[in-house]
Protein backbone atom coordinates (compact mmCIF):
# COMPACT_ATOMS: atom_id res chain seq x y z
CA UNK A 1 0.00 0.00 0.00
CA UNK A 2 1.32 3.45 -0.90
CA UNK A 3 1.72 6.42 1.59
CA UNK A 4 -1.10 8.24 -0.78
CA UNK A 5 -3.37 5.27 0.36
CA UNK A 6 -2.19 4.74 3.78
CA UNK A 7 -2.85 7.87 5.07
CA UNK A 8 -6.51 8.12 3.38
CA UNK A 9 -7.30 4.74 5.37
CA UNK A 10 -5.85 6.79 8.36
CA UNK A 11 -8.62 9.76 7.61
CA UNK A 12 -11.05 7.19 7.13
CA UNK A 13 -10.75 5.68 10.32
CA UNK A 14 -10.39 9.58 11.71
CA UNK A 15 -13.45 10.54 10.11
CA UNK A 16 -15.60 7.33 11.94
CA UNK A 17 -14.24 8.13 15.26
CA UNK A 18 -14.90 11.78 14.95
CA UNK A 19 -18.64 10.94 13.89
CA UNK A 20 -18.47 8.72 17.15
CA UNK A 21 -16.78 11.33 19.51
CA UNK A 22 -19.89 13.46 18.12
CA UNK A 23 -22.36 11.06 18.92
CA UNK A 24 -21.50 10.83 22.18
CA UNK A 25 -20.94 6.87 21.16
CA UNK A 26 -17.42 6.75 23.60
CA UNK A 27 -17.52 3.11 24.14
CA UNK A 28 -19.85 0.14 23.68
CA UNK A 29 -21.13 -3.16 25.62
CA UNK A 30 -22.91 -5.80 23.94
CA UNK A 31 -26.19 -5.78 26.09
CA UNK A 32 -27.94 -4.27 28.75
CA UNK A 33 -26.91 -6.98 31.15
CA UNK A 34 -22.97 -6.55 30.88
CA UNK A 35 -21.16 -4.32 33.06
CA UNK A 36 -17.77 -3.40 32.77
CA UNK A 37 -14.35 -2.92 34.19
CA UNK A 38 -14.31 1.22 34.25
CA UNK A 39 -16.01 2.97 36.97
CA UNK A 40 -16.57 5.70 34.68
CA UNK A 41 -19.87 5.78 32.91
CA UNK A 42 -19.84 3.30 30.08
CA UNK A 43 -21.91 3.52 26.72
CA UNK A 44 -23.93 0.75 25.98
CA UNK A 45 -26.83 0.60 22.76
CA UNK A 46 -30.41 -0.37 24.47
CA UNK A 47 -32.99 -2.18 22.47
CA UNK A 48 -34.32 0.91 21.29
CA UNK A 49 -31.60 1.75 19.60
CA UNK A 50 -30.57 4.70 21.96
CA UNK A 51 -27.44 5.15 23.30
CA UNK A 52 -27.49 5.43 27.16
CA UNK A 53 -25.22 5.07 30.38
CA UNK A 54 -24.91 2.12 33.02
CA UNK A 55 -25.55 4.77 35.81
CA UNK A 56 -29.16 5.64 33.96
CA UNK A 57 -30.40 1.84 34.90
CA UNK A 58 -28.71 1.39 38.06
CA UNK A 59 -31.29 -0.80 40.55
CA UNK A 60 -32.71 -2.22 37.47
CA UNK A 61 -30.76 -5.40 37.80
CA UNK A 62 -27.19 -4.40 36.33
CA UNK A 63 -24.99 -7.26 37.16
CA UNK A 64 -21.33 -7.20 38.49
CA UNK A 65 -18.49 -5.55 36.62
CA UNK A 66 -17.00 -8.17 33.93
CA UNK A 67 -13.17 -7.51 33.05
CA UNK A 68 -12.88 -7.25 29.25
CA UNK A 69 -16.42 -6.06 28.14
CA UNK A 70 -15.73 -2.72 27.56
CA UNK A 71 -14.04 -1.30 24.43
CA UNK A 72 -13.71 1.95 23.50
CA UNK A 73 -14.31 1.85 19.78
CA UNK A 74 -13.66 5.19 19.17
CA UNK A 75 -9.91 5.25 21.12
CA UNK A 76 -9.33 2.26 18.78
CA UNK A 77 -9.85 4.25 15.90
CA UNK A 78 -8.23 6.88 16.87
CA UNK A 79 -4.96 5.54 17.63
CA UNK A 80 -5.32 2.98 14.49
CA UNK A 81 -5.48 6.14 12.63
CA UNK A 82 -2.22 7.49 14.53
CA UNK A 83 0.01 4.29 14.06
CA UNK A 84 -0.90 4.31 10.18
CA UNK A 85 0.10 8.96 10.19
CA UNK A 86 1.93 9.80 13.40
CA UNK A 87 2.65 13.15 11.46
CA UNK A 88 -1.28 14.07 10.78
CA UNK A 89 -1.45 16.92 13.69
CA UNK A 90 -5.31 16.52 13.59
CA UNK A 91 -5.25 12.90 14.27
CA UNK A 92 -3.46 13.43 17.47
CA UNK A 93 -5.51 16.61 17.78
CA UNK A 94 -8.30 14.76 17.95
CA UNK A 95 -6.90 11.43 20.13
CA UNK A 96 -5.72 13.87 22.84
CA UNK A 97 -9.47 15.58 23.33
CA UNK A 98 -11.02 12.20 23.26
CA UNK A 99 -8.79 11.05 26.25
CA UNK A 100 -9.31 13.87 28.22
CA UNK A 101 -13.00 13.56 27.16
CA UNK A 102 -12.78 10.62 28.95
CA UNK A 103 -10.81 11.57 32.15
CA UNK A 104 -12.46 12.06 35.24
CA UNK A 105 -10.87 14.16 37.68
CA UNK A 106 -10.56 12.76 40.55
CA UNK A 107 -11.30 9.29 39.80
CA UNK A 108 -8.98 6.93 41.27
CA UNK A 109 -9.57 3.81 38.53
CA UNK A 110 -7.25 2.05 36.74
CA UNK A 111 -8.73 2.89 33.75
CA UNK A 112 -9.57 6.95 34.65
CA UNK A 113 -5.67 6.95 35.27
CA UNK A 114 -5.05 4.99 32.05
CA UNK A 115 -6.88 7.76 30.46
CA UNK A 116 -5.17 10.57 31.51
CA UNK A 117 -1.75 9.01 31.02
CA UNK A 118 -2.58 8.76 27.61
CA UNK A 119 -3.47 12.18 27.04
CA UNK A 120 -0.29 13.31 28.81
CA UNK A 121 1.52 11.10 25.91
CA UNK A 122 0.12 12.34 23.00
CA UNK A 123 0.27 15.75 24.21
CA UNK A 124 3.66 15.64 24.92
CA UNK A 125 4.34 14.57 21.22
CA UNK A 126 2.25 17.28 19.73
CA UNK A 127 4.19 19.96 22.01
CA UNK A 128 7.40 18.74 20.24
CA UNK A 129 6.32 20.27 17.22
CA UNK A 130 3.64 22.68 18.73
CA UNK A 131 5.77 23.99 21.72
CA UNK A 132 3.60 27.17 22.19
CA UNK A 133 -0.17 25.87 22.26
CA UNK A 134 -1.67 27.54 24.59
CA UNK A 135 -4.71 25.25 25.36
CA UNK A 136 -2.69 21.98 25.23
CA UNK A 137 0.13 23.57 27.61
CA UNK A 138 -2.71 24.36 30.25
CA UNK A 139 -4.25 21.06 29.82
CA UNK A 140 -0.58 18.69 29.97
CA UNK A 141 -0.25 20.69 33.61
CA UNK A 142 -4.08 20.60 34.44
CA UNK A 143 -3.85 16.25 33.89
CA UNK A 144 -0.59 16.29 35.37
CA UNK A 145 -2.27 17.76 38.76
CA UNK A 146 -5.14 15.76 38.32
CA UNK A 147 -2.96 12.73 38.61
CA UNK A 148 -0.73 13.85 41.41
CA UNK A 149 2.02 13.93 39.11
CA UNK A 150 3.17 17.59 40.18
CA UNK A 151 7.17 17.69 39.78
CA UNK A 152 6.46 16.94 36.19
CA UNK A 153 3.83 19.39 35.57
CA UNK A 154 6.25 21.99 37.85
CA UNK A 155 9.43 21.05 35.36
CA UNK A 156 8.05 22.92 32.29
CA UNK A 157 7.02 26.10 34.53
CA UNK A 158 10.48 26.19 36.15
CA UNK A 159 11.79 25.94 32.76
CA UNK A 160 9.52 28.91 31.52
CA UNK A 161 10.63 30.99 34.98
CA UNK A 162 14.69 30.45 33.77
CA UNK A 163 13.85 31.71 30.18
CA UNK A 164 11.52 34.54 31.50
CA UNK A 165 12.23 35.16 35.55
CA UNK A 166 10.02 38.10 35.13
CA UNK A 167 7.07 36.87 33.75
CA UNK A 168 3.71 37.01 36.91
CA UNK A 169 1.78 34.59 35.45
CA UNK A 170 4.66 32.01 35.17
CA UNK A 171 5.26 32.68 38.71
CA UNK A 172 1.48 32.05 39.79
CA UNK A 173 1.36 29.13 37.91
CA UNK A 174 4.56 27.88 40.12
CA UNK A 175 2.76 28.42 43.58
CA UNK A 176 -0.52 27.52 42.26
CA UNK A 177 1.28 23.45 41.82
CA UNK A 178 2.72 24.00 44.88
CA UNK A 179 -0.04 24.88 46.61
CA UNK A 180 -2.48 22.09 45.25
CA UNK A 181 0.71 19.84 46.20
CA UNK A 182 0.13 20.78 49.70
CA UNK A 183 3.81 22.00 49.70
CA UNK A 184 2.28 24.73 51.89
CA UNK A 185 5.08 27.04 52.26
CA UNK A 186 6.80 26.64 49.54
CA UNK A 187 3.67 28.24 47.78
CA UNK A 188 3.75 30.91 49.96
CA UNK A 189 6.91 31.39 48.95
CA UNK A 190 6.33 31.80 45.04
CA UNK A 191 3.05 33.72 45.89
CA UNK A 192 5.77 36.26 47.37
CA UNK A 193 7.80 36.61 44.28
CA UNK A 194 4.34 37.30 42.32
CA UNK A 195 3.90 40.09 44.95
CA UNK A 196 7.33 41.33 44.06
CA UNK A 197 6.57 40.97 40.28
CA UNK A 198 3.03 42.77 40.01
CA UNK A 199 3.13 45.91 39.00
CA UNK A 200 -0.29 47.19 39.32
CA UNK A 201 -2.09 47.80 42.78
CA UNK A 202 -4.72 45.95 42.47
CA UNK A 203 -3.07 42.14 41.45
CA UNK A 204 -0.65 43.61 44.80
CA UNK A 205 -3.95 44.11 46.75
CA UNK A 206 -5.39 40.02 44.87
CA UNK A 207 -2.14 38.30 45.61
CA UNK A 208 -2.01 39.66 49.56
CA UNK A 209 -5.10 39.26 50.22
CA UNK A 210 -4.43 35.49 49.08
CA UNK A 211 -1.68 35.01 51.15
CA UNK A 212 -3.82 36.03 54.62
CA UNK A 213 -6.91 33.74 53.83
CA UNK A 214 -4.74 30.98 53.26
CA UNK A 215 -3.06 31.65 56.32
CA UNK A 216 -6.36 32.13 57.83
CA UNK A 217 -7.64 28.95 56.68
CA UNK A 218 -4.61 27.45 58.16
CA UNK A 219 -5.69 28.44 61.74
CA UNK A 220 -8.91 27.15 61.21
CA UNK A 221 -7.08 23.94 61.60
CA UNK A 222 -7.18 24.38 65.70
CA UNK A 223 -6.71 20.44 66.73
CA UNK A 224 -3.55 20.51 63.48
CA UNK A 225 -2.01 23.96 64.27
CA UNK A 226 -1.40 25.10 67.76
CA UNK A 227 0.86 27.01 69.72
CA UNK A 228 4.43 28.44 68.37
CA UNK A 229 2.20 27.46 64.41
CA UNK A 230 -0.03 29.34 65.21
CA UNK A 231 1.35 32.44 65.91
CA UNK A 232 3.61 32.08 62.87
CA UNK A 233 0.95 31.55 60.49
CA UNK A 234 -0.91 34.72 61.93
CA UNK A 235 1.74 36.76 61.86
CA UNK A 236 2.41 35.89 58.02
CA UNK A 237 -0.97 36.94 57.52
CA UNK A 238 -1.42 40.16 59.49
CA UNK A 239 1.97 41.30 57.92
CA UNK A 240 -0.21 40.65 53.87
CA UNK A 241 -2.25 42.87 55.80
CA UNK A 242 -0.38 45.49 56.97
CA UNK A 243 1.44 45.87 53.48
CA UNK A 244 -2.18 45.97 51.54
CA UNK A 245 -2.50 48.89 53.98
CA UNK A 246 0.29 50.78 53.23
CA UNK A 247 -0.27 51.01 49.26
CA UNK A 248 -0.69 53.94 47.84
CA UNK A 249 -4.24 55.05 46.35
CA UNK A 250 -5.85 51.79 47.76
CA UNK A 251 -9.18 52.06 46.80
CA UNK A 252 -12.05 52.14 50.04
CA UNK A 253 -12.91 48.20 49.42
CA UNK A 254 -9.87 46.47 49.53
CA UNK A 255 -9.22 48.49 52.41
CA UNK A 256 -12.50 47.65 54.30
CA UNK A 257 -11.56 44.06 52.98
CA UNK A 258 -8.17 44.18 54.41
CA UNK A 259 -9.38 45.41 57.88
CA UNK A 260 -11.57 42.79 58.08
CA UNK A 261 -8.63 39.72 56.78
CA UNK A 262 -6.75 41.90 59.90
CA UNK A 263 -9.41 41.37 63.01
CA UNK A 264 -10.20 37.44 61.63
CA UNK A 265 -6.43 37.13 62.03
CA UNK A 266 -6.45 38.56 65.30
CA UNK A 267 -9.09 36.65 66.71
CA UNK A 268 -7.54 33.13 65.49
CA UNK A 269 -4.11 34.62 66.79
CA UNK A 270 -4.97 34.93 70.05
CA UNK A 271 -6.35 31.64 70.21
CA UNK A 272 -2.62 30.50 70.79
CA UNK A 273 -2.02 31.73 74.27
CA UNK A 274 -3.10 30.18 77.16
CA UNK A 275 -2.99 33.32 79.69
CA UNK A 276 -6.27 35.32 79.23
CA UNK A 277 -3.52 38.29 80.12
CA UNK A 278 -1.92 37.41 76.90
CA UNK A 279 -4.88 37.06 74.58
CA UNK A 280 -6.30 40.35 75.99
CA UNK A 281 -2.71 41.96 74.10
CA UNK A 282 -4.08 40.39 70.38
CA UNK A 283 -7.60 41.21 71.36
CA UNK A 284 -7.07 45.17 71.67
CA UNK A 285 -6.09 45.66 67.97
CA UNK A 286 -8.85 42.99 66.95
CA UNK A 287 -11.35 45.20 67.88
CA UNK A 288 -9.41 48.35 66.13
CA UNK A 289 -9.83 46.54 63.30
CA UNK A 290 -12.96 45.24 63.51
CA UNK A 291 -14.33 48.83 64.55
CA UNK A 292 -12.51 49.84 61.03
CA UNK A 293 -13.95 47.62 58.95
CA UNK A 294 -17.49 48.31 60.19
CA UNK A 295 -17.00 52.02 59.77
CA UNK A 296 -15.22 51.69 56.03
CA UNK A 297 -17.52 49.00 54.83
CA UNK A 298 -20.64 51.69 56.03
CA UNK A 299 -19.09 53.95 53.44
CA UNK A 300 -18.59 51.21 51.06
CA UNK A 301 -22.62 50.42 50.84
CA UNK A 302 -23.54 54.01 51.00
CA UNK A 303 -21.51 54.33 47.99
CA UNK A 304 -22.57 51.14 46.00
CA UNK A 305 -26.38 52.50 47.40
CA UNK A 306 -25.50 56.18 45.78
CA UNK A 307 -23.85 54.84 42.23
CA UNK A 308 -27.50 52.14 41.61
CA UNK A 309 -29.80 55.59 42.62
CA UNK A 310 -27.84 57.90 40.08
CA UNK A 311 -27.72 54.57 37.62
CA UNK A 312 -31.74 54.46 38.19
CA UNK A 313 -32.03 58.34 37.53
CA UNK A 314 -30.09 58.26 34.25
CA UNK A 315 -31.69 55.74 32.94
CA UNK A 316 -35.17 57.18 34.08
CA UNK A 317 -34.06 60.55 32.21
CA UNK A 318 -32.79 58.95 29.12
CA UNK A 319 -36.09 57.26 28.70
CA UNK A 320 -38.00 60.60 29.20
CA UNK A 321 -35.83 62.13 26.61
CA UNK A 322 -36.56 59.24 24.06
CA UNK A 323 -40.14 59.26 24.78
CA UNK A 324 -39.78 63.06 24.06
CA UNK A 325 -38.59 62.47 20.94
CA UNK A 326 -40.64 60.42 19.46
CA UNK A 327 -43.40 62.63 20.55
């Protein structure tokens, strides 16, 4: 067979797995009363002719799970299609959406896994050639996550930082995978470069802010963090706080925002001494900024109140004014 015909039996078997994928026809079992091996929802053809899902009949006498039942017609076509082209970009195109089509977040199967392992592979051969796909680049580190497989979805990023050390949302990206890899502080620590690295005020004010409710949510954790913990966690907070604060032209929100991040803080900080003497000291500027934030966020409605009224009474007078005219 000739390379003219070989890849048109590729597009062939492209074109049936596409009109599959668009069918919703991902996989296929024989009969109603065959399970199979996946945990993930698995496409079987009633006697009606309609496609439908094993979880749509559960209780209605679906047996056990039998290994081998399942097969995903349209991933065989797909990657038939591949071996014959490995070059045809949509082909893979194609074969890496159906995978993650597939993938279920959070999933813990043998087959979800198998899925998303899959999708890493052929994405990582269409990056070869494709190195700056935007969409595939986001998805290779969204799976990678998904699968707990964080130093590899890190390794790009940290090879983007060297090229670009500058560049925010590289840097966000970095402490966002540390972050979801519970590598707690070493987040913190990249969320700090993308402090140093904003520019504007407000992505400052964002990132900050971020840093105290995480540290926040850590002292909610009262049975996990206690003591000496404690007080460090608060005190990485309240200082977010206290530089939000000290920006220049911060608007009245984040700053009625930031006042109330700063009394929360407070209130979990003092949680970590035992003398009532002691808690009394954290309590004092709790209530400063408590009073604060009551007093700024007052202004904040009265101003959200006064911008919908003079909203309401331009519109109102633009309408008079049309109605005017037509008279």
């Amino acid at each position: 067979m000739g390379l003219g015909c070989t890849e048109l039996s590729s597009r062939r078997k492209l074109q049936k797995a596409n009109k599959l994928f668009k069918n919703g026809e991902f996989a296929f079992c024989p009969d109603k009363t065959t399970g199979c091996l996946t945990s993930l929802d698995c496409w079987y053809k009633g006697d009606d002719g309609k496609w439908n899902t094993l979880s749509e009949v559960k209780g209605q006498g679906v047996p056990g799970k039998k290994e081998g039942v399942c097969k995903s017609r349209m991933l065989d076509l797909y990657e038939q299609s591949i071996k014959l082209t490995p070059k045809l970009k949509v082909g893979r195109y194609n074969t890496i959406i159906a995978y993650h089509k597939m993938f279920r977040a959070g999933n813990t199967s043998k087959e979800n896994r198998h899925y998303g392992v899959k999708a890493i592979e052929h994405l990582n051969i269409y990056l070869q050639d494709e190195p700056d796909h935007p969409m595939f680049i986001k998805l290779r580190t969204r799976l990678l996550m998904d699968l707990g497989m964080y130093d590899q979805a890190m390794a790009y990023w940290k090879e983007q930082h060297k090229k670009d050390p500058s560049n925010i949302e590289v840097i966000h990206k970095i402490a966002s995978i540390n972050l979801q890899a519970k590598r707690w502080e070493k987040g913190i620590e990249w969320l700090e470069k993308e402090v140093l690295a904003a520019k504007e005020v407000p992505r400052k004010v964002l990132i900050l802010t971020d840093i105290g409710e995480r540290c926040f949510s850590r002292l909610h954790k009262k049975r996990e963090v206690r003591h000496e913990e404690r007080l460090k966690y608060a005190d990485l907070g309240l200082h977010s706080v206290q530089r939000i604060l000290a920006l220049d032209d911060l608007r009245l929100g984040p700053r009625s925002r930031a006042h109330n991040l700063a009394y929360r803080l407070y209130q979990q900080r003092s949680v970590a001494h035992g003398a009532s003497w002691a808690q009394t000291s954290d309590l004092a500027p709790y209530y400063g900024h408590f009073h604060e934030f009551t007093r700024l966020n007052k202004l904040v409605q009265a101003a959200a109140k006064a911008k919908r009224e003079r909203e309401e009474r331009e519109k109102k007078e633009a309408g008079d004014t049309e109605g005017a005219g037509k008279e």
